[in-house]
C-alpha atoms as a PDB file:
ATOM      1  CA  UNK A   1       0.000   0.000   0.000  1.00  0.00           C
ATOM      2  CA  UNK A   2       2.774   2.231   0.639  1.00  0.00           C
ATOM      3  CA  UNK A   3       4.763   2.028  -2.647  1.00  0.00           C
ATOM      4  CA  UNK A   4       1.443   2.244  -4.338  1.00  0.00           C
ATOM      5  CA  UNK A   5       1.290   5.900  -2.284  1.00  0.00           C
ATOM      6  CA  UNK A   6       4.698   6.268  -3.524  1.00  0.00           C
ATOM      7  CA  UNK A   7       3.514   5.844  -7.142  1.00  0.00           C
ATOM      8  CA  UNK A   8       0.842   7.962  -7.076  1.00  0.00           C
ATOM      9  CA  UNK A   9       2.499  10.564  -5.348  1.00  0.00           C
ATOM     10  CA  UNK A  10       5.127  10.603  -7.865  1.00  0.00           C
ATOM     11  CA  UNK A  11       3.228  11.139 -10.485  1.00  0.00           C
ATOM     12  CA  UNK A  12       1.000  13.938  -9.254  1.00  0.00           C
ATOM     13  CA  UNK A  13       4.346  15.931  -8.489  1.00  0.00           C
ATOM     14  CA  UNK A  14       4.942  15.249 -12.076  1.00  0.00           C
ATOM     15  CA  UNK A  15       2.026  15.372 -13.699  1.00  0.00           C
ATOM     16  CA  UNK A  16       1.864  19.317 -11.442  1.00  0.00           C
ATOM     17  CA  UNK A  17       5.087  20.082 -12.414  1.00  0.00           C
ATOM     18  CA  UNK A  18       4.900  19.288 -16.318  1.00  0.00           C
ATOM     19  CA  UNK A  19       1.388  21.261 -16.196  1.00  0.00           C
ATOM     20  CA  UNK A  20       3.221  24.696 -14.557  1.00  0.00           C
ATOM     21  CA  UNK A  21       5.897  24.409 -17.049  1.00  0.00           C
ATOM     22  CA  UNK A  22       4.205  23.853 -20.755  1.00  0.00           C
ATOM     23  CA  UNK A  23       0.925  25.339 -19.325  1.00  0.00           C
ATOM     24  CA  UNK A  24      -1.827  26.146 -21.650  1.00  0.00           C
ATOM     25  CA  UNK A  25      -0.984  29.535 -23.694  1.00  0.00           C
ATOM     26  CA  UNK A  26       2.123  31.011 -25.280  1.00  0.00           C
ATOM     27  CA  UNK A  27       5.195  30.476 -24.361  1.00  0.00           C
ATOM     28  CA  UNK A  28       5.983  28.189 -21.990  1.00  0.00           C
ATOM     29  CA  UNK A  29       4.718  29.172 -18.506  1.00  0.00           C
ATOM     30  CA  UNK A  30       2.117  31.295 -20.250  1.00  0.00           C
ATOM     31  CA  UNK A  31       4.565  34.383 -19.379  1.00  0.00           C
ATOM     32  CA  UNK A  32       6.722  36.263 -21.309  1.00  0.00           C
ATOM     33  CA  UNK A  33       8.759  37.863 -18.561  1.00  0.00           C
ATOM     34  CA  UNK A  34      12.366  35.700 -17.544  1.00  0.00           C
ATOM     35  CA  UNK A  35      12.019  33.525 -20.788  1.00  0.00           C
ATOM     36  CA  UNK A  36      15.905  33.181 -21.045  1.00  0.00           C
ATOM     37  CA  UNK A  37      15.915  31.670 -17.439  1.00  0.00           C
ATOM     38  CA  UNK A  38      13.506  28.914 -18.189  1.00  0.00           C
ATOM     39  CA  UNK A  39      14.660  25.765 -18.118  1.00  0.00           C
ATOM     40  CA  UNK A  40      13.135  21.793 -19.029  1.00  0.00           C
ATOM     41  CA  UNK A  41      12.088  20.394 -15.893  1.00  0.00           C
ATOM     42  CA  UNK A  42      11.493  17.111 -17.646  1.00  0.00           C
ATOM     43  CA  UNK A  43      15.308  15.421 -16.627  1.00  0.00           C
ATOM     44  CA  UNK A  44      14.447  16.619 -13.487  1.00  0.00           C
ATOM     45  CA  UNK A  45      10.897  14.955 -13.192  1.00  0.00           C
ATOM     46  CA  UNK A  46      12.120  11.569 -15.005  1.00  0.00           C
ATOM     47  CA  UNK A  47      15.276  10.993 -12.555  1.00  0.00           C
ATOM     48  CA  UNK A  48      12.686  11.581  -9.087  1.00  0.00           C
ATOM     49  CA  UNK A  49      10.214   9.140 -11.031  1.00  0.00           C
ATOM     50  CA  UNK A  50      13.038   6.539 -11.677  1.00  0.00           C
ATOM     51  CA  UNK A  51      13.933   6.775  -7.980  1.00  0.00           C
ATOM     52  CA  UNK A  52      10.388   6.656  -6.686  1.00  0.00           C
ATOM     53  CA  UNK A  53       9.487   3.408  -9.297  1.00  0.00           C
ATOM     54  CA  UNK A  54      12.881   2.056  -7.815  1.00  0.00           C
ATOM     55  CA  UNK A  55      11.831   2.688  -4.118  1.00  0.00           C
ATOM     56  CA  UNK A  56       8.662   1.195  -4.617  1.00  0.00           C
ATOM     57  CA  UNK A  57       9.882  -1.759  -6.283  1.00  0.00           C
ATOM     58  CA  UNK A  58      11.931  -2.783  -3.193  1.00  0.00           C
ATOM     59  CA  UNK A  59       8.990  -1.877  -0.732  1.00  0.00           C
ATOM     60  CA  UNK A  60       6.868  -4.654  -2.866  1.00  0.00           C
ATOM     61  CA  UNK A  61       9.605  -6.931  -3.275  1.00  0.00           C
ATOM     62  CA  UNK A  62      10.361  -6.788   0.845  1.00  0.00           C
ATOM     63  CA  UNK A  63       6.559  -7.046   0.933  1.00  0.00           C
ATOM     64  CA  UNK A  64       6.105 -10.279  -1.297  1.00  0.00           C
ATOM     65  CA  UNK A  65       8.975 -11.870   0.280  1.00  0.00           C
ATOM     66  CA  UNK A  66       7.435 -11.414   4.201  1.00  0.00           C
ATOM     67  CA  UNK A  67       4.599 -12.897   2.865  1.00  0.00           C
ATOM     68  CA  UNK A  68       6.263 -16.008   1.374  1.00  0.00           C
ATOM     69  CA  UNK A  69       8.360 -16.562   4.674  1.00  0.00           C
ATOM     70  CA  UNK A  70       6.703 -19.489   6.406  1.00  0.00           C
ATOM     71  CA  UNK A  71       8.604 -19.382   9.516  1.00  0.00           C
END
């Protein structure tokens, strides 16, 4: 339940962050003002996803193996 928390939490931080920076409207950020400091966000977003995907992969993989210990 927790890396499924993980997931979802991951993407609405990227799914947020992708929507503030190619917003609706011309150009990017819908502002005009500070254009030459803009920068992607999207290496950003896809290296925190990796790591959250990883993280949650080990939570379910500790989870799966618990269960299957028959002690």
């Amino acid at each position: 339940m927790i890396a499924g928390l993980l997931v979802a939490g991951a993407a609405f931080v990227s799914y947020q962050a992708l929507v503030e920076a190619y917003g609706p409207g011309p150009p990017y950020y819908s502002r005009t003002t500070n254009m030459d400091k803009w920068s992607d966000p999207l290496p950003e977003i896809v290296i925190a996803d990796v790591i959250a995907l990883a993280i949650a992969a080990a939570l379910v993989r500790t989870g799966v193996r618990r269960l299957g210990k028959t002690d």
